[in-house]
C-alpha atoms as a PDB file:
ATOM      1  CA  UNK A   1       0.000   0.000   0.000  1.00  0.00           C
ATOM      2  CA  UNK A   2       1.559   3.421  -0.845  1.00  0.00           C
ATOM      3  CA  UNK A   3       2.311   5.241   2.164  1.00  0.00           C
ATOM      4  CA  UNK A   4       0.363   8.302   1.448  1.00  0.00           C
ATOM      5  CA  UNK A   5      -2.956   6.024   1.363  1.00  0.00           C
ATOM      6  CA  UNK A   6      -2.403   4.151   4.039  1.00  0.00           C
ATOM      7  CA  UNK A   7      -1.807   7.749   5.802  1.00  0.00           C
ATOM      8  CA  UNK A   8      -5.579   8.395   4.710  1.00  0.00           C
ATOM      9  CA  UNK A   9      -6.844   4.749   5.078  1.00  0.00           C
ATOM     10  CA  UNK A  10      -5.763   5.010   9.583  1.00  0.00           C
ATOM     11  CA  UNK A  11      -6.468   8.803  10.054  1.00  0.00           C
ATOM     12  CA  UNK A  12      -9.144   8.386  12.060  1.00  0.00           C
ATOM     13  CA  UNK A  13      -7.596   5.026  14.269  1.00  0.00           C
ATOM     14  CA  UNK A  14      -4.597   7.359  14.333  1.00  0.00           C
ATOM     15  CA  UNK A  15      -6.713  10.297  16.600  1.00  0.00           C
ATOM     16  CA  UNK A  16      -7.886   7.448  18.461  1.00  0.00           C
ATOM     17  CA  UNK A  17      -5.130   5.174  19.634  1.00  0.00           C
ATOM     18  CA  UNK A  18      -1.948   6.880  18.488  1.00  0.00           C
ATOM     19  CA  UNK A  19       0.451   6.689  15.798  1.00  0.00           C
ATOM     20  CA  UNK A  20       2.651   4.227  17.703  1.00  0.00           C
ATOM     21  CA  UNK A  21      -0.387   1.978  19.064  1.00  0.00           C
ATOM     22  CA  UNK A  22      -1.272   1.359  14.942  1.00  0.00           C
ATOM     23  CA  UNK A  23       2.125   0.804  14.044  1.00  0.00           C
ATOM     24  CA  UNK A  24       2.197  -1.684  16.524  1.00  0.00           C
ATOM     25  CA  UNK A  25      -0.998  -3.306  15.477  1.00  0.00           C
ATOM     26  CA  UNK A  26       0.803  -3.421  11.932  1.00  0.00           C
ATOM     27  CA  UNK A  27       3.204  -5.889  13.260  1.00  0.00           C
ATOM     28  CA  UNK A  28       0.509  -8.570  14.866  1.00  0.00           C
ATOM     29  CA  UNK A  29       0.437 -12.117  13.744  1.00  0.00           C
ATOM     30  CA  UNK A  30      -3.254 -13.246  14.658  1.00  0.00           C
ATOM     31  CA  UNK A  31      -4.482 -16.602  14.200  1.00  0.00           C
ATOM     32  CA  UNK A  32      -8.025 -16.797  13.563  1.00  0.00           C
ATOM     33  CA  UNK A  33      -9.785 -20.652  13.158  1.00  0.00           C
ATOM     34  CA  UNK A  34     -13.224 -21.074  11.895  1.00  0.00           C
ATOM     35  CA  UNK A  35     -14.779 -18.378   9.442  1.00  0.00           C
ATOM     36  CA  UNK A  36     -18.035 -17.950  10.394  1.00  0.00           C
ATOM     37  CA  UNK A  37     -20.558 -15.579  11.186  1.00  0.00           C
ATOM     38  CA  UNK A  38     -18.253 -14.853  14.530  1.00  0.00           C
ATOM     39  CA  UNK A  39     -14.589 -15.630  13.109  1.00  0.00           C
ATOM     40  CA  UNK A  40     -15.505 -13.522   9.611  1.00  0.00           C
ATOM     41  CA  UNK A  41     -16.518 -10.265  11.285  1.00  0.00           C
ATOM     42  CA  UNK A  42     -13.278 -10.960  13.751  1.00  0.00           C
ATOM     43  CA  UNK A  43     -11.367 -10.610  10.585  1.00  0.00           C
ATOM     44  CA  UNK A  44     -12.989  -7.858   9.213  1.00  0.00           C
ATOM     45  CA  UNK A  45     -12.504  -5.916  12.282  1.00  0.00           C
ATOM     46  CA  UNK A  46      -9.041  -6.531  12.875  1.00  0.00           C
ATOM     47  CA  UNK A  47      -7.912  -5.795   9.134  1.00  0.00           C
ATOM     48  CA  UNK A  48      -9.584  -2.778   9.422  1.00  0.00           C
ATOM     49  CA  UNK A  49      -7.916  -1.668  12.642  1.00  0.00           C
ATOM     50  CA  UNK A  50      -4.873  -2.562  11.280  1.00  0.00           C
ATOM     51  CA  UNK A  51      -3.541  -6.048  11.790  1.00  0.00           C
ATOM     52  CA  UNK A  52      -0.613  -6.780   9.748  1.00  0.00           C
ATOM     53  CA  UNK A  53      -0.865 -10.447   9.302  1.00  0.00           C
ATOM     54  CA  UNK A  54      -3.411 -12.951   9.873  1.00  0.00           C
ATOM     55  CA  UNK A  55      -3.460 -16.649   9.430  1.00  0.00           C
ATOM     56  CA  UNK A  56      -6.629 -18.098   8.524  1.00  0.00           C
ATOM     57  CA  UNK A  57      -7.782 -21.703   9.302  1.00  0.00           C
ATOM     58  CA  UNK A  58     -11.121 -23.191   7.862  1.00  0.00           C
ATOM     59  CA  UNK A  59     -12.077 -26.230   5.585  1.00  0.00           C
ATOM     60  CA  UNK A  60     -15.529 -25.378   4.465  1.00  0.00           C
ATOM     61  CA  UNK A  61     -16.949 -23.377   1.488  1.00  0.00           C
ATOM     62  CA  UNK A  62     -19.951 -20.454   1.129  1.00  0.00           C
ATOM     63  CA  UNK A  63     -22.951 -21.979   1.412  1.00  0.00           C
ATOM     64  CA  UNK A  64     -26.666 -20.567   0.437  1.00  0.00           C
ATOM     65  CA  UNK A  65     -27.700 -20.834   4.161  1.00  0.00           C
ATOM     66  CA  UNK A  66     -24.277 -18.384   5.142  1.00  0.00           C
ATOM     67  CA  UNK A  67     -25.943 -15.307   3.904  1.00  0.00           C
ATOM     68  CA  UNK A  68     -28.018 -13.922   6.479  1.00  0.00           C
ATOM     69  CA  UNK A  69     -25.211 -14.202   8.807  1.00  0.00           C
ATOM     70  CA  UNK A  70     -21.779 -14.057   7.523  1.00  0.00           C
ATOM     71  CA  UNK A  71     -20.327 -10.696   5.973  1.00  0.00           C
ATOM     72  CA  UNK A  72     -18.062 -12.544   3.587  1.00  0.00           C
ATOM     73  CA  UNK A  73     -21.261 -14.463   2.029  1.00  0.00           C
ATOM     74  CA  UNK A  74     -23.131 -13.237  -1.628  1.00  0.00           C
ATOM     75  CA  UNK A  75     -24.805 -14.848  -4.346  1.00  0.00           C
ATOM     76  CA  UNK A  76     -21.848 -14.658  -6.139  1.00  0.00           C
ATOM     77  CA  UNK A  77     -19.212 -16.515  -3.741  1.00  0.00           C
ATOM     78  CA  UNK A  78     -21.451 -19.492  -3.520  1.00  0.00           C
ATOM     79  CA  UNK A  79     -18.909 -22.609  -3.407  1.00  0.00           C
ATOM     80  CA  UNK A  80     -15.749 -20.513  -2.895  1.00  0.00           C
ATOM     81  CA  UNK A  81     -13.529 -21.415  -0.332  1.00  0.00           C
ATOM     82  CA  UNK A  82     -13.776 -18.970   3.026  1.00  0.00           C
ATOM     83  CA  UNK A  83     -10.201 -18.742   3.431  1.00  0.00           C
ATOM     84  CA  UNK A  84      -9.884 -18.062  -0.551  1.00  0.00           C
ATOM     85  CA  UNK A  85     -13.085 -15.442  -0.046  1.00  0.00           C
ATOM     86  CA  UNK A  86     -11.219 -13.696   3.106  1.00  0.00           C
ATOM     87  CA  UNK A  87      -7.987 -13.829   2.191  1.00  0.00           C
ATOM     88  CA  UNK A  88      -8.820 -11.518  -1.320  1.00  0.00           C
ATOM     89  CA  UNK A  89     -11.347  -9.399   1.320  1.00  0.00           C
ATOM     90  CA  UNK A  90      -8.696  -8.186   3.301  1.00  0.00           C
ATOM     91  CA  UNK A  91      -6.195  -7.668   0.800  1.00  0.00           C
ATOM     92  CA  UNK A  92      -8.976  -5.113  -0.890  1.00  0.00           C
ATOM     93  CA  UNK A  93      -8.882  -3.681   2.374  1.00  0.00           C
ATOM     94  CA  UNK A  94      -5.136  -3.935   2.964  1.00  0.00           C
ATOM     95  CA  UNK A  95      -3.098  -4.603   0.246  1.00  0.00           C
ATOM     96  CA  UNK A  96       0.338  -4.640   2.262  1.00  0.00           C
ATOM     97  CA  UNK A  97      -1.177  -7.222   4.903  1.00  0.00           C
ATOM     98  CA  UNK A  98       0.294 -10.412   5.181  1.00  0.00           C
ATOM     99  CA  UNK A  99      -2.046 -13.420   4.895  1.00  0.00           C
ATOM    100  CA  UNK A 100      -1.559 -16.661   5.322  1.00  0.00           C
ATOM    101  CA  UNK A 101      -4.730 -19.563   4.709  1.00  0.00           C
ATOM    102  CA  UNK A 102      -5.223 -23.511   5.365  1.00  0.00           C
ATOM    103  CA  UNK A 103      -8.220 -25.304   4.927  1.00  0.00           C
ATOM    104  CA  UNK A 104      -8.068 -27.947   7.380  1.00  0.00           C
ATOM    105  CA  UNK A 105     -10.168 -29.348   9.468  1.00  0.00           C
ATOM    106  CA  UNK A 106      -8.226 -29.111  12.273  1.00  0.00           C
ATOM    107  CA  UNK A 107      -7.934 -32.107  14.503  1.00  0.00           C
ATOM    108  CA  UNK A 108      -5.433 -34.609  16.225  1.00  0.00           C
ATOM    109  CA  UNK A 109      -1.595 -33.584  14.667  1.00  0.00           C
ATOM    110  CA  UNK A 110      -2.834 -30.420  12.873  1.00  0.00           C
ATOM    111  CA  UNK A 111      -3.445 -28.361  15.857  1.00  0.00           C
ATOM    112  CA  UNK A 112      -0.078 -28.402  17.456  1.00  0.00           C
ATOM    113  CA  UNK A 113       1.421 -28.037  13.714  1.00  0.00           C
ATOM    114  CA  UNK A 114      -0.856 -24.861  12.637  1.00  0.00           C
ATOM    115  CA  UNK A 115       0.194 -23.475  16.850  1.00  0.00           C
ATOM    116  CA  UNK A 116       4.175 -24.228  16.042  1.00  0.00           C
ATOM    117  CA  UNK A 117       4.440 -21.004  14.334  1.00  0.00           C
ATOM    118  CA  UNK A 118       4.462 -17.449  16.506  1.00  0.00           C
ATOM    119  CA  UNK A 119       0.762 -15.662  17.312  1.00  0.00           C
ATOM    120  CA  UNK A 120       0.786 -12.651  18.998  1.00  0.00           C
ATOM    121  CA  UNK A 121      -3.368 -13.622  19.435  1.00  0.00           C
ATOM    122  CA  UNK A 122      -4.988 -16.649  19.143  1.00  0.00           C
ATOM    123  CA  UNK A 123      -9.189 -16.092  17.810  1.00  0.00           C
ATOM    124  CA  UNK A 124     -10.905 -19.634  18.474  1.00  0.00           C
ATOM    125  CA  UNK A 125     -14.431 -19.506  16.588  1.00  0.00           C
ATOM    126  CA  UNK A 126     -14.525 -23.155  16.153  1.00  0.00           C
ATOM    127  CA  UNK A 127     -18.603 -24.554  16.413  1.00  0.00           C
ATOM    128  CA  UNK A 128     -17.535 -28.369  16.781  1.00  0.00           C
ATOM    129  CA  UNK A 129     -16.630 -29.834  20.216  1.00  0.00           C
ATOM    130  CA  UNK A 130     -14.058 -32.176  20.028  1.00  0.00           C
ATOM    131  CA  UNK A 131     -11.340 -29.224  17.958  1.00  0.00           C
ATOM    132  CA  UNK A 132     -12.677 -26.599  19.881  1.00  0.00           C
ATOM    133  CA  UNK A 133     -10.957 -28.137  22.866  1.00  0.00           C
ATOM    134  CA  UNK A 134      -7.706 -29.206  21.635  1.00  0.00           C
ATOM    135  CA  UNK A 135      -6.805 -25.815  20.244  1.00  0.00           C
ATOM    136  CA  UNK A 136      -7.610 -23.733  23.239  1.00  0.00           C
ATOM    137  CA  UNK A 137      -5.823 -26.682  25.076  1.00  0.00           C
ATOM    138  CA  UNK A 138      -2.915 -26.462  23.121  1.00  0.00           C
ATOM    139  CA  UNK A 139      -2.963 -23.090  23.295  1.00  0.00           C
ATOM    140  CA  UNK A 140      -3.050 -22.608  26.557  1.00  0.00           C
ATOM    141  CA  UNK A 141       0.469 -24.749  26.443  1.00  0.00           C
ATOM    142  CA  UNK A 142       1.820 -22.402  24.593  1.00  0.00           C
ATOM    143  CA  UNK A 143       1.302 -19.489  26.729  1.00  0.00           C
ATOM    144  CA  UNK A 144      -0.706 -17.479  23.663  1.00  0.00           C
ATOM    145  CA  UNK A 145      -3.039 -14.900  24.231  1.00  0.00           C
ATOM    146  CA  UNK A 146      -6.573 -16.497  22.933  1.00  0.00           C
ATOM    147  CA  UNK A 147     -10.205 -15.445  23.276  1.00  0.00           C
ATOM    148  CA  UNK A 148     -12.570 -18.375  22.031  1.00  0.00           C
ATOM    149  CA  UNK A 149     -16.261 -17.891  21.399  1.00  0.00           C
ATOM    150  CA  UNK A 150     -19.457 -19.646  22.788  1.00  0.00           C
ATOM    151  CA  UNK A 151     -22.657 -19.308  20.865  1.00  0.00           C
ATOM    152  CA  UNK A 152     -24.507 -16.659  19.308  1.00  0.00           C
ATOM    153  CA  UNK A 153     -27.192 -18.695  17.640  1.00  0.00           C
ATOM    154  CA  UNK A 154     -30.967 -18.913  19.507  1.00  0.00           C
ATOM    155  CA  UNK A 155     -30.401 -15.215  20.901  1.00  0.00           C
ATOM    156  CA  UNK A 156     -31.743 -11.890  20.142  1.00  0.00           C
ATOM    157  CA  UNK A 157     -30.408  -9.749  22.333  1.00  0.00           C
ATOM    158  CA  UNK A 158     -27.375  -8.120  22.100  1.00  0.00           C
ATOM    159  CA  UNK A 159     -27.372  -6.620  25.835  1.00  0.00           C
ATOM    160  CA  UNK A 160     -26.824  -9.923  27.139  1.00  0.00           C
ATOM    161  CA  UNK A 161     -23.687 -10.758  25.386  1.00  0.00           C
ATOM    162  CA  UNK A 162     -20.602 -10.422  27.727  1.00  0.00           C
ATOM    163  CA  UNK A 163     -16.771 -11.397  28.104  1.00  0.00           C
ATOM    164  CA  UNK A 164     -16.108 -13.249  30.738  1.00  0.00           C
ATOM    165  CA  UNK A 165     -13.862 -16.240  32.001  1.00  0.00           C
ATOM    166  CA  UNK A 166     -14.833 -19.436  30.887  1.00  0.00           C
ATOM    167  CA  UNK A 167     -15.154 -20.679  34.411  1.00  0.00           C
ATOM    168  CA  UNK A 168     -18.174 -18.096  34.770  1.00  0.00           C
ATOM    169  CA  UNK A 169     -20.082 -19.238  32.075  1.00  0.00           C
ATOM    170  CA  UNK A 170     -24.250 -19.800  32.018  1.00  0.00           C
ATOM    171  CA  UNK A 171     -27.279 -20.770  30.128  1.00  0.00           C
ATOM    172  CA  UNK A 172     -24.303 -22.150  27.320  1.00  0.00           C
ATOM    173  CA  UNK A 173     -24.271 -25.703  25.987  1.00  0.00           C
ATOM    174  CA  UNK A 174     -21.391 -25.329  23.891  1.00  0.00           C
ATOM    175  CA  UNK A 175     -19.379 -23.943  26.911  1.00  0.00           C
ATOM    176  CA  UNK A 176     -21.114 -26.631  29.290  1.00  0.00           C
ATOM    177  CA  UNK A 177     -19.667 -29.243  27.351  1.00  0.00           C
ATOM    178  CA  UNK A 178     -16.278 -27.264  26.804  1.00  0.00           C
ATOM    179  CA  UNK A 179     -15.808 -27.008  30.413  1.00  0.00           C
ATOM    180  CA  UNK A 180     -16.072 -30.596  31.285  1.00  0.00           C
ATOM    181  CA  UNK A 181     -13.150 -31.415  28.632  1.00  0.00           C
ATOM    182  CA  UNK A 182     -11.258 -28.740  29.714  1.00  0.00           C
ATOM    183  CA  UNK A 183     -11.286 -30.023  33.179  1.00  0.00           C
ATOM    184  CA  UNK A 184     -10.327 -33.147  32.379  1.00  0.00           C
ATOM    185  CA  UNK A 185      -7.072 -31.647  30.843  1.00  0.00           C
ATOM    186  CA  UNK A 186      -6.401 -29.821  33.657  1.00  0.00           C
ATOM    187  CA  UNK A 187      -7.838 -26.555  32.518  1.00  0.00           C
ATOM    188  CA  UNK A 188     -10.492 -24.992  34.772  1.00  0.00           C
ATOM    189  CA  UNK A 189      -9.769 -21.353  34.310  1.00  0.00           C
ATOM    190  CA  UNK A 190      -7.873 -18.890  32.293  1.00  0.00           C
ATOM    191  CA  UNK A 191      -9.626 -18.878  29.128  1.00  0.00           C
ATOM    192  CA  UNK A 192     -11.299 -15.196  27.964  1.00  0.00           C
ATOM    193  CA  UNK A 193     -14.600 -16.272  26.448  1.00  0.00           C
ATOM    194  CA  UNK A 194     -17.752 -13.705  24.772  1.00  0.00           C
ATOM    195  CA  UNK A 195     -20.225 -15.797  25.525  1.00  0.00           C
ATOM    196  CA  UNK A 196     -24.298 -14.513  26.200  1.00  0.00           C
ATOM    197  CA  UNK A 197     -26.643 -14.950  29.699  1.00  0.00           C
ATOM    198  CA  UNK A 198     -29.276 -15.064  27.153  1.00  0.00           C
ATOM    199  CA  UNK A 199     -31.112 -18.225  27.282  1.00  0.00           C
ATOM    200  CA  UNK A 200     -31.605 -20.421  24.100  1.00  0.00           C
ATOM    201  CA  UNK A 201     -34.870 -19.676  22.124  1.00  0.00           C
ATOM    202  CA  UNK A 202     -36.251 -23.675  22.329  1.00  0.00           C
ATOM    203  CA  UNK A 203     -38.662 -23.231  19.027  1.00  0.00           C
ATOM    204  CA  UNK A 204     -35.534 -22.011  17.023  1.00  0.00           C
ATOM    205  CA  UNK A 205     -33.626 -25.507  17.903  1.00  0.00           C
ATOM    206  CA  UNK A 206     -33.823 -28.356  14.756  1.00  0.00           C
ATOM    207  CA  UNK A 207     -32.658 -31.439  15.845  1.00  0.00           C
ATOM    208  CA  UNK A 208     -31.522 -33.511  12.587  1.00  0.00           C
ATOM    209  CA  UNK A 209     -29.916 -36.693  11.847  1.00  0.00           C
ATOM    210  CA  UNK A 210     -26.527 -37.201   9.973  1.00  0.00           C
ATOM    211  CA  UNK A 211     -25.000 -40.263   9.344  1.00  0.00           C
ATOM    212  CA  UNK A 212     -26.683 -41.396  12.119  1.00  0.00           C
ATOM    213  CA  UNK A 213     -24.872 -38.966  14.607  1.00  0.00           C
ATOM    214  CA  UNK A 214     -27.404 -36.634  16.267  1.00  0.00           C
ATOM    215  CA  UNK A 215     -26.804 -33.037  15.491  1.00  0.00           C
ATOM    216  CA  UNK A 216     -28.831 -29.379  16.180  1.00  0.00           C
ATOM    217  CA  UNK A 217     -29.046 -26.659  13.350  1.00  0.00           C
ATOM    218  CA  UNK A 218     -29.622 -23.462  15.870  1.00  0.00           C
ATOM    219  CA  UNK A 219     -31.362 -20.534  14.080  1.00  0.00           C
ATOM    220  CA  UNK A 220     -29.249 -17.482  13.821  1.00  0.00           C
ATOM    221  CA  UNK A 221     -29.998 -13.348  13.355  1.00  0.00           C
ATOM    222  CA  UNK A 222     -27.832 -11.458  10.945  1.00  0.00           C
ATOM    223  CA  UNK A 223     -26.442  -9.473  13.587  1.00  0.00           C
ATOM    224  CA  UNK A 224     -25.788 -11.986  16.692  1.00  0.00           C
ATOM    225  CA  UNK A 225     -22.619 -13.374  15.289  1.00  0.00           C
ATOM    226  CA  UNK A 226     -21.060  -9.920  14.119  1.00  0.00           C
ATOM    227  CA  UNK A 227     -21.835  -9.015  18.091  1.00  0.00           C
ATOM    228  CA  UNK A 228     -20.180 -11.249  19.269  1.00  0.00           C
ATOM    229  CA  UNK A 229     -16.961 -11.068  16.654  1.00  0.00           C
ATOM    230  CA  UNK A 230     -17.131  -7.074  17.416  1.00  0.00           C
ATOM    231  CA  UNK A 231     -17.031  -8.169  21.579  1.00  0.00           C
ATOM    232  CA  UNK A 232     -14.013 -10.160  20.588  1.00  0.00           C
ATOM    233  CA  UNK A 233     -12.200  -7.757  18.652  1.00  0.00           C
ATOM    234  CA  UNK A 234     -12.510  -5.096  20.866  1.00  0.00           C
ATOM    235  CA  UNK A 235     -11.334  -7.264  23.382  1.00  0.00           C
ATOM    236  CA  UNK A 236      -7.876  -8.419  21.255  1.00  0.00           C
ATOM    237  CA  UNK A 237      -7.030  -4.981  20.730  1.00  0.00           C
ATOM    238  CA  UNK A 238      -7.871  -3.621  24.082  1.00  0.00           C
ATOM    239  CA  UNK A 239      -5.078  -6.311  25.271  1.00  0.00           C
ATOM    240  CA  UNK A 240      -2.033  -6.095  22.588  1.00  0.00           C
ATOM    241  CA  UNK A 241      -1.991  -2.269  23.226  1.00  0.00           C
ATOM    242  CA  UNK A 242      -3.127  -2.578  27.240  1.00  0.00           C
ATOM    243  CA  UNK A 243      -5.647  -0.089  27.147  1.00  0.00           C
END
């Protein structure tokens, strides 16, 4: 990016944190797995705060059903790739960023092989159980800074979305279910989480069947997931610059 636009392009983040404090954001390596509704608008955030490099980890394409929820999702990107989709995003929005992509489900020897490089952040916005756990257990090894997410879907209200440690979690299956396998690796506390106190809408659970392993689809709001990817970008800035 010429120097002149990117003088334009942080003006305003420039009044508000500081020359140095952006400069400084420039030079962040954040990881960011699982491109949803929550993970997308994390990236979309950051980039346009100023992160300087961002590695991107997610196996599964734009679907039809992503549109009323996840900013990267059109008519026209149907099929593509999210990391493909995100990774030209942001360098529209940054040319001089640096981005790195895998599509991997990640799982058993990936996670310790995607964590072997340096993060200066860790973003978990993994939905499934079972990899949700291992990377924030991994990570937690490693002494990263990481914020994970619970879930947005079933809600409605915004107000009741908070950050909070994972230990004082409520009215959260996802995080129910996290906790126990945390606990049985040791891990009780420690972990930032947004999470909501918002109990689940029951009529807007569908149980389904798949390959004879039982499974929920949760319904979602447009703007539920981008709260809760705005609660956890605020929060990963607020800490790399200790404000």
């Amino acid at each position: 990016m010429q120097k002149e636009l990117w003088e334009d392009w942080c003006e305003r983040t420039f009044l508000l944190l500081g020359r140095e404090s952006v400069e400084k954001l420039h030079d962040v390596h954040v990881l960011v797995a699982g491109l949803g509704g929550v993970g997308g608008m994390v990236v979309e955030s950051l980039c346009r705060a100023g992160i300087g490099h961002f590695t991107l980890v997610d196996a599964d394409v734009i679907h039809s059903s992503n549109i009323n929820r996840q900013i990267i999702a059109t008519t026209k990107n149907i099929g593509v790739l999210k990391v493909k989709a995100w990774q030209q995003r942001i360098l529209e929005i940054n040319p001089s960023c640096k981005v790195q992509t895998y599509t991997w489900f990640l799982k058993d020897e990936k996670i310790p092989q995607i964590l072997d490089q340096h993060y200066d952040f860790v973003v978990d916005c993994i939905d499934t159980l079972a990899p949700k756990t291992f990377l924030l257990y991994h990570t937690c090894q490693r002494k990263y800074k990481v914020i994970s997410s619970l879930g947005s879907g079933g809600r409605i209200d915004p107000m009741s979305v908070r950050i909070g440690d994972i230990s004082e979690t409520s009215n959260d299956r996802l995080g129910y279910y996290l906790r126990k396998r945390l606990h049985k690796l040791g891990i009780y506390r420690g972990i930032p989480v947004v999470y909501s106190k918002e109990p689940i809408r029951n009529q807007s659970i569908l149980s389904k069947d798949i390959t004879q392993t039982p499974q929920s689809i949760v319904g979602t709001i447009s703007y539920m997931p981008m709260v809760f990817g705005l609660f956890m970008s605020s929060y990963i800035i607020r800490s790399l610059l200790d404000l």
